[in-house]
C-alpha atoms as a PDB file:
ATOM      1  CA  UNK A   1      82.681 129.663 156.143  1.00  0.00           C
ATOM      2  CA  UNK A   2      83.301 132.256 158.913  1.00  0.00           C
ATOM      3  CA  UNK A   3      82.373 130.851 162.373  1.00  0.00           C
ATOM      4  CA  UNK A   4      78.998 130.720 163.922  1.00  0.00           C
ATOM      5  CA  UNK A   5      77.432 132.795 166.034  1.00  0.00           C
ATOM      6  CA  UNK A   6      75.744 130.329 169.119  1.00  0.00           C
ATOM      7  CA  UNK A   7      72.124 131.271 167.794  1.00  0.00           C
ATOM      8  CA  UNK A   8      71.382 131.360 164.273  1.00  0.00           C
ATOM      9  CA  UNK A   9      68.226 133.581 163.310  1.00  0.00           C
ATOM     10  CA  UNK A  10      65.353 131.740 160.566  1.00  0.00           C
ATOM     11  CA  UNK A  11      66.077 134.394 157.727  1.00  0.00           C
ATOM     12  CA  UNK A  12      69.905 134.271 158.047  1.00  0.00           C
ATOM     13  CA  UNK A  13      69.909 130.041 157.740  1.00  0.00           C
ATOM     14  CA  UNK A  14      66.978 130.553 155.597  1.00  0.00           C
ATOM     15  CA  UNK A  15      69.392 132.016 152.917  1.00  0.00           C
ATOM     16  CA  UNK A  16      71.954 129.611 153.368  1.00  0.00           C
ATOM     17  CA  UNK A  17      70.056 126.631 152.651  1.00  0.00           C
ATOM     18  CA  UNK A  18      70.420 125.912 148.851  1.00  0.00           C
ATOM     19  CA  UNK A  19      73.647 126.936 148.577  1.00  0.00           C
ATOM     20  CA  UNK A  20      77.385 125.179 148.973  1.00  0.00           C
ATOM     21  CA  UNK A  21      78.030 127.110 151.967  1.00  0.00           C
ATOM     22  CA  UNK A  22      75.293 125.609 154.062  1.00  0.00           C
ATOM     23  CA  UNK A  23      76.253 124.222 157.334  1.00  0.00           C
ATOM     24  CA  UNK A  24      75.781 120.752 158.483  1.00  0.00           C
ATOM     25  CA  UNK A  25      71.880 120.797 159.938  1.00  0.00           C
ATOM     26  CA  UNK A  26      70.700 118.153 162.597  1.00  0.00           C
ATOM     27  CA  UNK A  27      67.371 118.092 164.005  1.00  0.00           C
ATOM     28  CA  UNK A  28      67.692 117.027 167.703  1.00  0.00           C
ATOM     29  CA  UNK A  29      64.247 116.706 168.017  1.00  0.00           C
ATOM     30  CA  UNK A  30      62.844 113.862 171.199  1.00  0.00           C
ATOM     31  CA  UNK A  31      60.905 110.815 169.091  1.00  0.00           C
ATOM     32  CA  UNK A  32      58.110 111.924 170.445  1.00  0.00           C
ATOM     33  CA  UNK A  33      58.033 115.449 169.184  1.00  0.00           C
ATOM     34  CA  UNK A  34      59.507 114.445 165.683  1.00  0.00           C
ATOM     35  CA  UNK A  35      56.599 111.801 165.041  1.00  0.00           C
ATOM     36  CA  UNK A  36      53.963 113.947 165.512  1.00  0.00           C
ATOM     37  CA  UNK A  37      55.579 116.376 162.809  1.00  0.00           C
ATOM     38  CA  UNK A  38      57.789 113.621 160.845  1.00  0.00           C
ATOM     39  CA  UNK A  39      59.501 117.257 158.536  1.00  0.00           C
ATOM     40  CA  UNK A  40      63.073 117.631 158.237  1.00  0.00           C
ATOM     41  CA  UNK A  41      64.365 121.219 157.430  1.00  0.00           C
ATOM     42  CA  UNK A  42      66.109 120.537 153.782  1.00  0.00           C
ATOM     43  CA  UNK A  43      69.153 118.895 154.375  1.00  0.00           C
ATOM     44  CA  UNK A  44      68.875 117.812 157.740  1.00  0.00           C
ATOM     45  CA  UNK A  45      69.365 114.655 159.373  1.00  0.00           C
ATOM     46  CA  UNK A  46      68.663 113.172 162.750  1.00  0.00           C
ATOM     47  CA  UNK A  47      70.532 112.958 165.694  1.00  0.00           C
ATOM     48  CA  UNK A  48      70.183 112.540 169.295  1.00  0.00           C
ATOM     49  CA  UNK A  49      71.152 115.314 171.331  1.00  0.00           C
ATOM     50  CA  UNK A  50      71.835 112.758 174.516  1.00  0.00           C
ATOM     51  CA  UNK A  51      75.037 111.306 173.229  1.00  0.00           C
ATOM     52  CA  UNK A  52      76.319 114.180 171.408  1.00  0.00           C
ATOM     53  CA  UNK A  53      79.906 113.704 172.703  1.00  0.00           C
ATOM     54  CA  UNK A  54      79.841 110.337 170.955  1.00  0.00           C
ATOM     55  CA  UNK A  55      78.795 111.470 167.747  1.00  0.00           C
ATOM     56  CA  UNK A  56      80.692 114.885 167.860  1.00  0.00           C
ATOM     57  CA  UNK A  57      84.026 114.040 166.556  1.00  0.00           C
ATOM     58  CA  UNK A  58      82.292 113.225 162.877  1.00  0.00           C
ATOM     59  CA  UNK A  59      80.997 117.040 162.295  1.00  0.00           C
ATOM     60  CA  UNK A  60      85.294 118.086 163.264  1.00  0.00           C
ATOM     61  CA  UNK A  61      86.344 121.155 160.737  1.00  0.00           C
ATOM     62  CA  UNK A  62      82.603 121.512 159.961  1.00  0.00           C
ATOM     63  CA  UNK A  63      79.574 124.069 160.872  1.00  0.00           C
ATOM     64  CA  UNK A  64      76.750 122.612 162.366  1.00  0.00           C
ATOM     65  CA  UNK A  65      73.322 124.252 163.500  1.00  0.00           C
ATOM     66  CA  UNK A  66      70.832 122.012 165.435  1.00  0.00           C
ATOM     67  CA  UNK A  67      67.023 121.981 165.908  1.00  0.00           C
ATOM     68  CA  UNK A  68      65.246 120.875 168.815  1.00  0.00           C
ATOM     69  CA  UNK A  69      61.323 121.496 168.895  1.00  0.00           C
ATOM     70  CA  UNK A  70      61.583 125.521 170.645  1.00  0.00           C
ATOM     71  CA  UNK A  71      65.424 125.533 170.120  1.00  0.00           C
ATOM     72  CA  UNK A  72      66.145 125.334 174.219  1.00  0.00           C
ATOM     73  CA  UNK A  73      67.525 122.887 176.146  1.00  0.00           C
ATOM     74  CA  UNK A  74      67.806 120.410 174.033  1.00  0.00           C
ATOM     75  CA  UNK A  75      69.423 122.513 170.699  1.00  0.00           C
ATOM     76  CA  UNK A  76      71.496 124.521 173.267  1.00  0.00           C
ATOM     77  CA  UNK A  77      72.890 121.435 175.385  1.00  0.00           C
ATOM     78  CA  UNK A  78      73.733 119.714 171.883  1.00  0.00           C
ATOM     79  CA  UNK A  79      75.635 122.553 170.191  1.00  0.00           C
ATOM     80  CA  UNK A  80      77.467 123.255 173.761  1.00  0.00           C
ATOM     81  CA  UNK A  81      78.992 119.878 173.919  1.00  0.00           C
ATOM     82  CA  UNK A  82      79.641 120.644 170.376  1.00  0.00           C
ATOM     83  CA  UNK A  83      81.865 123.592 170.924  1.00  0.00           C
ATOM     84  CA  UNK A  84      83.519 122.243 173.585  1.00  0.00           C
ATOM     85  CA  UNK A  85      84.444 119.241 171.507  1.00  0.00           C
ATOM     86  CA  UNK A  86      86.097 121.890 169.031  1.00  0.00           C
ATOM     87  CA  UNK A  87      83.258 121.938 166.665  1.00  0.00           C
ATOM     88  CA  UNK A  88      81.889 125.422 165.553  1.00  0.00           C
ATOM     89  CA  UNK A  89      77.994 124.799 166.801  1.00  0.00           C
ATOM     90  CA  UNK A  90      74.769 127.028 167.101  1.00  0.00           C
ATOM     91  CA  UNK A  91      71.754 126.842 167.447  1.00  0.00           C
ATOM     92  CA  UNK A  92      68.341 127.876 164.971  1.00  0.00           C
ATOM     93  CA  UNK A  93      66.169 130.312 167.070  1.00  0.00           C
ATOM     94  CA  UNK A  94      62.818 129.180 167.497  1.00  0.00           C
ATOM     95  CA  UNK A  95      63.891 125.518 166.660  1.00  0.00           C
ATOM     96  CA  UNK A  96      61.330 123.214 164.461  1.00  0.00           C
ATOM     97  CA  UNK A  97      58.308 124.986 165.856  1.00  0.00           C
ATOM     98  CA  UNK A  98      59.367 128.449 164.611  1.00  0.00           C
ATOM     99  CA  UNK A  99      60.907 127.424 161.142  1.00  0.00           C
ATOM    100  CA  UNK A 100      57.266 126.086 160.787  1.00  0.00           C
ATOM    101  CA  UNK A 101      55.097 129.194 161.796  1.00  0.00           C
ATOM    102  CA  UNK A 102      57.262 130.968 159.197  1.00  0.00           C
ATOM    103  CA  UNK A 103      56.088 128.858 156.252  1.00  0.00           C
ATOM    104  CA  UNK A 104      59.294 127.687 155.228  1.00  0.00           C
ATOM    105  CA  UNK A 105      59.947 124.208 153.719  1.00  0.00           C
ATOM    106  CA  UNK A 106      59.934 120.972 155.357  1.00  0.00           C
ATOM    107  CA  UNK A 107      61.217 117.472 153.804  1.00  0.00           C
ATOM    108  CA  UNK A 108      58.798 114.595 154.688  1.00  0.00           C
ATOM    109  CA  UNK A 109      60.772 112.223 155.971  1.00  0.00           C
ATOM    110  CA  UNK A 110      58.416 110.010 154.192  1.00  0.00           C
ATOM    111  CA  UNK A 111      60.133 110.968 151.342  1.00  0.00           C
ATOM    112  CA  UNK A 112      63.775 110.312 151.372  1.00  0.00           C
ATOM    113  CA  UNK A 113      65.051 107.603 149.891  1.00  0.00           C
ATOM    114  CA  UNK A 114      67.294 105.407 152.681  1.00  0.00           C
ATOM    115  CA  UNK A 115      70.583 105.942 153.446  1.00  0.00           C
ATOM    116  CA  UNK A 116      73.707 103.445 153.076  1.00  0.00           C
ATOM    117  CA  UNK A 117      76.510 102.465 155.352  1.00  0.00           C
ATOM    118  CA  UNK A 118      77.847 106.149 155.019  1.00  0.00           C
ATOM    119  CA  UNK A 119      74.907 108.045 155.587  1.00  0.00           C
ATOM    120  CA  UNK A 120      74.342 108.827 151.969  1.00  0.00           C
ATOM    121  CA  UNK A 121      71.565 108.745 149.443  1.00  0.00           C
ATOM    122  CA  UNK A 122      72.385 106.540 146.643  1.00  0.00           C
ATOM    123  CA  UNK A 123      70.668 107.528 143.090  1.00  0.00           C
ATOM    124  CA  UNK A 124      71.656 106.345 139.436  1.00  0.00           C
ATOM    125  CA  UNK A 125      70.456 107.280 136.036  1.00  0.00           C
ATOM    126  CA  UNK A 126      71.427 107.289 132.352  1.00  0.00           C
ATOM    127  CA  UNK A 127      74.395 108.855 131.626  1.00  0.00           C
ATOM    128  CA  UNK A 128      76.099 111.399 129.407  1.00  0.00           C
ATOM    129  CA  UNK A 129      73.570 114.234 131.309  1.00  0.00           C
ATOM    130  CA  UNK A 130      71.836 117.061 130.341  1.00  0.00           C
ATOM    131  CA  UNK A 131      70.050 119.147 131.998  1.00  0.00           C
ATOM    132  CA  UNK A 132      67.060 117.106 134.033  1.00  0.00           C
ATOM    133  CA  UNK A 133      70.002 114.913 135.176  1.00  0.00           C
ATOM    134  CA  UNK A 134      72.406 117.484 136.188  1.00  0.00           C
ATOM    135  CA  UNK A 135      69.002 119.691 137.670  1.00  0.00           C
ATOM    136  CA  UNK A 136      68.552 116.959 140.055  1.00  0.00           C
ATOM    137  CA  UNK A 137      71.861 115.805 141.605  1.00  0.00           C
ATOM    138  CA  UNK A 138      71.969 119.672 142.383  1.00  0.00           C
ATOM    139  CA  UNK A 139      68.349 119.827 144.142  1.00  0.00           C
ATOM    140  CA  UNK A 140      69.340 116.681 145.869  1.00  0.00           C
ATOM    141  CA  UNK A 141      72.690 118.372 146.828  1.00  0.00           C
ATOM    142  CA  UNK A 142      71.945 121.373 148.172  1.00  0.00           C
ATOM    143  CA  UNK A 143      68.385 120.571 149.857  1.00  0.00           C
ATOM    144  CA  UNK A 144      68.148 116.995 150.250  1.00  0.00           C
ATOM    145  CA  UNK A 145      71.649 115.362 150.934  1.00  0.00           C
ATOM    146  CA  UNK A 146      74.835 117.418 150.725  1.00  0.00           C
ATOM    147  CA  UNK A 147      76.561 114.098 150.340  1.00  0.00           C
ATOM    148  CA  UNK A 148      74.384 112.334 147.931  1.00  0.00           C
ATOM    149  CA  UNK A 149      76.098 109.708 145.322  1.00  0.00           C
ATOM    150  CA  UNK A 150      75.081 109.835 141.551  1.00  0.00           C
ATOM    151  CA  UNK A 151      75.556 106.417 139.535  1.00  0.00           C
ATOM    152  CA  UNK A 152      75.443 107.168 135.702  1.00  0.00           C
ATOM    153  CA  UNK A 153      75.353 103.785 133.603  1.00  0.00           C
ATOM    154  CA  UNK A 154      73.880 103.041 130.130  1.00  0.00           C
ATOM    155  CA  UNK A 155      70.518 103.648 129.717  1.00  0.00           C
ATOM    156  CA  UNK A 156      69.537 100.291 129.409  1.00  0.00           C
ATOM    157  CA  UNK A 157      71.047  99.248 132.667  1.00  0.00           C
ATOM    158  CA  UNK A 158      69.899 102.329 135.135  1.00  0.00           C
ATOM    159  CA  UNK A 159      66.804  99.574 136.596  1.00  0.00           C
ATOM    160  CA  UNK A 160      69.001  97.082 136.672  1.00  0.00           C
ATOM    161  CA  UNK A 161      71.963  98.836 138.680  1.00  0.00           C
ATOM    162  CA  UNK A 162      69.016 100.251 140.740  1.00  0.00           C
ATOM    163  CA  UNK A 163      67.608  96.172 141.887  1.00  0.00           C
ATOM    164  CA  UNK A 164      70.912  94.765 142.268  1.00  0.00           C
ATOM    165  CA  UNK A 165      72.769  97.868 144.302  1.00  0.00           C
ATOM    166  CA  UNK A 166      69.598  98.943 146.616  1.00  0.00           C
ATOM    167  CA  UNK A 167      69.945 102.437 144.826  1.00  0.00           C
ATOM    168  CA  UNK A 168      67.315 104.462 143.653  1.00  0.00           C
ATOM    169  CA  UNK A 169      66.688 105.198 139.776  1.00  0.00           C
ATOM    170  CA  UNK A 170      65.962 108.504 138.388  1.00  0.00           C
ATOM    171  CA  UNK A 171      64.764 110.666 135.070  1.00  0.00           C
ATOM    172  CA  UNK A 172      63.442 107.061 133.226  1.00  0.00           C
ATOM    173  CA  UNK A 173      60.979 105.554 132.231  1.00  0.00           C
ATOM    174  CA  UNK A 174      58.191 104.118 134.378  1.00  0.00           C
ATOM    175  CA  UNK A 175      59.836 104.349 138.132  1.00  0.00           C
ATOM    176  CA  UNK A 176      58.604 107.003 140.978  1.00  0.00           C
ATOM    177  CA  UNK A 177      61.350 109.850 140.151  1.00  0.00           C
ATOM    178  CA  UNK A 178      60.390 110.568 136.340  1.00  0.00           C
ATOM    179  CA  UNK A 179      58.616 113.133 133.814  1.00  0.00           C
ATOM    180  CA  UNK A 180      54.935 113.227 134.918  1.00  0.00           C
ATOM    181  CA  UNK A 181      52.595 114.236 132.268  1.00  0.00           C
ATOM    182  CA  UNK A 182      54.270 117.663 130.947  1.00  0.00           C
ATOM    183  CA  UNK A 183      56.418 118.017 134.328  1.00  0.00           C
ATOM    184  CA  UNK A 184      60.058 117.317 134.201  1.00  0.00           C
ATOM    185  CA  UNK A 185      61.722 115.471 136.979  1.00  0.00           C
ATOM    186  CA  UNK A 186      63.064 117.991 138.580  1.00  0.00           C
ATOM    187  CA  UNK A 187      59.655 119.072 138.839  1.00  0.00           C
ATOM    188  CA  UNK A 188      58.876 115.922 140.494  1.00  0.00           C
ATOM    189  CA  UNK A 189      61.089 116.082 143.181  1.00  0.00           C
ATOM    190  CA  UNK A 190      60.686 120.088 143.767  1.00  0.00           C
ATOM    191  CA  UNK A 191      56.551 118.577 144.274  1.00  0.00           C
ATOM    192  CA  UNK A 192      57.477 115.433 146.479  1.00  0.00           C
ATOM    193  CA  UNK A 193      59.816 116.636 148.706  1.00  0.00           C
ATOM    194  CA  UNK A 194      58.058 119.925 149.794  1.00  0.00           C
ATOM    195  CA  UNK A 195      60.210 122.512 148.265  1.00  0.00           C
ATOM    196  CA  UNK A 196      57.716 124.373 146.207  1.00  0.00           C
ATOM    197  CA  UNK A 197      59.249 128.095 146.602  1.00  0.00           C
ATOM    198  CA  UNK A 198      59.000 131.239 144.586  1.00  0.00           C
ATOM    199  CA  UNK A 199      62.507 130.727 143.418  1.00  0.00           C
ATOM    200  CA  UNK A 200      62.470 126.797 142.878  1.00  0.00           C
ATOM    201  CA  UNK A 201      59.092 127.130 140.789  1.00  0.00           C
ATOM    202  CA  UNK A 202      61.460 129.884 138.621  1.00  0.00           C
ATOM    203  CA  UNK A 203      63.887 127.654 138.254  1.00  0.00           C
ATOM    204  CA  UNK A 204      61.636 124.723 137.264  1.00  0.00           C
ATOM    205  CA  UNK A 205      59.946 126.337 134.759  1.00  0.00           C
ATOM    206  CA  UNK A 206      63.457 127.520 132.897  1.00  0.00           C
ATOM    207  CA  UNK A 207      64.300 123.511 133.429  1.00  0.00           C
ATOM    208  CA  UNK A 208      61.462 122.327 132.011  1.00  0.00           C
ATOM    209  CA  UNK A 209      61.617 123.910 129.078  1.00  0.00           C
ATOM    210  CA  UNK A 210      65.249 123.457 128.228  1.00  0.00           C
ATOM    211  CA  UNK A 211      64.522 119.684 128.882  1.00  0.00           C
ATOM    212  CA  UNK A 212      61.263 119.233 126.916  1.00  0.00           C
ATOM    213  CA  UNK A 213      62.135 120.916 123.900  1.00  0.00           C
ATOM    214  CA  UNK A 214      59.810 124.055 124.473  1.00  0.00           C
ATOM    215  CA  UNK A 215      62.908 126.927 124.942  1.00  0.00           C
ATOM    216  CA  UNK A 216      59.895 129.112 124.905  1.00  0.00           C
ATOM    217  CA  UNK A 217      58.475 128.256 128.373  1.00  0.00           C
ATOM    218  CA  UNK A 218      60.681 130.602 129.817  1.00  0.00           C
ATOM    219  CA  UNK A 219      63.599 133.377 128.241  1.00  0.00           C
ATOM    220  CA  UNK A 220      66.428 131.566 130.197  1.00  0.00           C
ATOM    221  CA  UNK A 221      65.958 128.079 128.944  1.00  0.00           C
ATOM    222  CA  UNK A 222      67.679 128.299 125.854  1.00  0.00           C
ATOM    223  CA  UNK A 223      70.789 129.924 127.606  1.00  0.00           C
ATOM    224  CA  UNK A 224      70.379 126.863 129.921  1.00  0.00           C
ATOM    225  CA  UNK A 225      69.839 124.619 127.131  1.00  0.00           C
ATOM    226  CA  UNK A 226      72.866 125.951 125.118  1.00  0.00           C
ATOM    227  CA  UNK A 227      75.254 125.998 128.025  1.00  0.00           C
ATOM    228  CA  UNK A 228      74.425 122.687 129.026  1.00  0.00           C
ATOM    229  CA  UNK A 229      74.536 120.728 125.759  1.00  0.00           C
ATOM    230  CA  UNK A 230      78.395 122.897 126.115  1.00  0.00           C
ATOM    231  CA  UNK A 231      79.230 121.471 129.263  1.00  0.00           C
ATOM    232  CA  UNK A 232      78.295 118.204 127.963  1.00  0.00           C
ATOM    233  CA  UNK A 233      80.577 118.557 124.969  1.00  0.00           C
ATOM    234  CA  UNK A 234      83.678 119.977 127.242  1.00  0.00           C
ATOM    235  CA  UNK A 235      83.516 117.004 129.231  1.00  0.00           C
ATOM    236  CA  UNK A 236      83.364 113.727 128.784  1.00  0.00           C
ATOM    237  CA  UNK A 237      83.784 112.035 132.471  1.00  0.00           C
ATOM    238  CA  UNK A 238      80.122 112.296 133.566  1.00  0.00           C
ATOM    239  CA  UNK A 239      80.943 113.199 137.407  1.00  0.00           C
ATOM    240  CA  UNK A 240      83.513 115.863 135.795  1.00  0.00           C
ATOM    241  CA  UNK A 241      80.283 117.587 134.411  1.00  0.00           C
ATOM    242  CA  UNK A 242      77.988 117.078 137.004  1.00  0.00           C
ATOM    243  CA  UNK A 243      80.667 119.200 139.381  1.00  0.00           C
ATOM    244  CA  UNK A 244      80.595 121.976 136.964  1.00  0.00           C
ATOM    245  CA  UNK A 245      76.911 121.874 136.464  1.00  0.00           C
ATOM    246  CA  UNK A 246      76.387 121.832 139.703  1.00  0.00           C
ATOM    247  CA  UNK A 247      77.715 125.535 139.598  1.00  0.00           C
ATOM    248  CA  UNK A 248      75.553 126.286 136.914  1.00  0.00           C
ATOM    249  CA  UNK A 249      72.763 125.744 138.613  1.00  0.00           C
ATOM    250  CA  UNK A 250      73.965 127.723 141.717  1.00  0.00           C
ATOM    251  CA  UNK A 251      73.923 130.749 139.158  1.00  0.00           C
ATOM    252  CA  UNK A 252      70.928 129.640 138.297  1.00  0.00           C
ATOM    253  CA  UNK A 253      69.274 129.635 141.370  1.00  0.00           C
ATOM    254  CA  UNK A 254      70.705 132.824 143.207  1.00  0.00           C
ATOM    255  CA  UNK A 255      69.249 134.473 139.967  1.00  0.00           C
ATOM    256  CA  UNK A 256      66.307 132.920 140.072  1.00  0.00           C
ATOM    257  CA  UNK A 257      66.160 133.859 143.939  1.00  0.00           C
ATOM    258  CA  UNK A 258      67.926 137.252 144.490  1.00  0.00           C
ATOM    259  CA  UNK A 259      68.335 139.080 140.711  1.00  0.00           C
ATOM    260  CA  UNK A 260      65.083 137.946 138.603  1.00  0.00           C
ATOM    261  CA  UNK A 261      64.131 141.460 138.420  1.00  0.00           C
ATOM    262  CA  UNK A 262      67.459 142.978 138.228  1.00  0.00           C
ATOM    263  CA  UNK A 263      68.437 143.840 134.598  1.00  0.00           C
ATOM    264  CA  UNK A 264      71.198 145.081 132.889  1.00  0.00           C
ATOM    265  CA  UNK A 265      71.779 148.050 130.016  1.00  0.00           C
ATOM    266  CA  UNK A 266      74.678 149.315 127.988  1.00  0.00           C
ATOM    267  CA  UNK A 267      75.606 151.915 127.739  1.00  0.00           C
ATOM    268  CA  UNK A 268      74.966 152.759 131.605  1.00  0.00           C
ATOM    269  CA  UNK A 269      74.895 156.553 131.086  1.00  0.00           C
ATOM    270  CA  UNK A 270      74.353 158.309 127.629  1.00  0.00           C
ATOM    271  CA  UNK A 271      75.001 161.536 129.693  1.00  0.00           C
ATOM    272  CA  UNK A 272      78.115 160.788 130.781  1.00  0.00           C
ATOM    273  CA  UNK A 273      79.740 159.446 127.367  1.00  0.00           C
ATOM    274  CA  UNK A 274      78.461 162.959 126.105  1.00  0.00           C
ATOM    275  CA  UNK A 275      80.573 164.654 128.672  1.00  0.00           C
END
């Protein structure tokens, strides 16, 4: 990722969350200011700005863009003992208060599941995935926890793993993260954690149809349901696929986001094959 400039505009970090390029966001917010609004921008997790130098040799060789309430002092102070620890820093203009006036999504901090001794989510679920459990791990990747760690056991051991490792289960049978009704879990995590956009609802729909047998829902879930049940044959380590799914669903989602009306013809001009 090129470097930073010091103040990072909504739209520009806007259209880098979601993706594998996103930088490292921390929300410097004061207790007081972050309880009355407990909403993390996707991704983010808290920090104090006060004792950045501590803290500031852990974010080394990465981007980082931090959050205060207005993005002033604090945000500013932060990302300048940043750079001068060697870190490429900036700060989000209009800090929490303008990312919310625009409408754009917050994570309740409610929500997330906690953290271990690393600072990671911990999940685990059946494995030899499909789609719902590859859909996930990438939602929970690139909006929830860059560093999240996936578990797949057999299915008849994914509650069990959960009670005796403190990790949270997913995509079975009677726990919080499952199929509701004719929703799809992925559907139940784009609902619970605030991330209901345009291009998430797209990409829901084309998920829940390749999951729940109904290719129909939408025209792109049989090409998801096809190359999935592929990359499920190519590989059979179960992390080995989620890393290439996890690029599938990038595709995915900067169609669903950037190209949905976009469409392709051959040939591309009948005049000039004449000539």
């Amino acid at each position: 990722m090129p470097a930073l400039n010091p103040s990072l505009s909504l739209d520009i970090l806007s259209r880098m969350i979601g993706t594998a390029d996103c930088p490292v966001l921390i929300d410097c917010r004061i207790d007081e200011d972050f309880d009355h609004d407990p909403r993390l921008l996707p991704t983010a997790i808290r920090r104090s700005a006060f004792d950045t130098a501590d803290w500031a040799a852990d974010y080394m060789g990465r981007s980082v863009v931090l959050y205060c309430h207005k993005g002033l002092k604090l945000s500013q102070g932060a990302a300048a003992w940043l750079r001068h620890c060697g870190v490429d820093a900036a700060v989000l203009e209009g800090g929490f208060v303008g990312w919310n006036a625009a409408a754009l999504s917050l994570v309740p901090e409610a929500k997330l599941p906690k953290r271990d001794g690393e600072g990671r989510t911990v999940w685990v679920t059946r494995s030899r995935p499909k789609i719902d459990r590859i859909a996930c791990p990438w939602l929970i990747r690139r909006f929830i926890d860059p560093k999240a760690v996936f578990l797949f056991v057999d299915p008849s051991e994914v509650q069990a793993v959960a009670d005796r490792f403190n990790v949270v289960p997913f995509d079975i049978e009677n726990v919080h993260w499952s199929h509701r009704g004719d929703q799809c879990t992925f559907d139940t995590m784009i609902e619970e954690f605030g991330l209901t956009t345009e291009p998430l609802r797209r990409l829901a729909k084309i998920v829940r149809g390749a999951d729940t047998g109904c290719p129909d829902l939408a025209p792109e879930s049989a090409g998801l349901l096809a190359a999935s049940l592929g990359l499920s044959q190519i590989y059979e380590d179960d992390l080995a696929q989620l890393e290439k799914g996890l690029e599938l669903y990038d595709a995915f989602y900067r169609w669903a986001r950037d190209a949905a009306t976009e469409t392709h013809n051959w040939p591309a001009s009948q005049a000039g094959d004449a000539a």
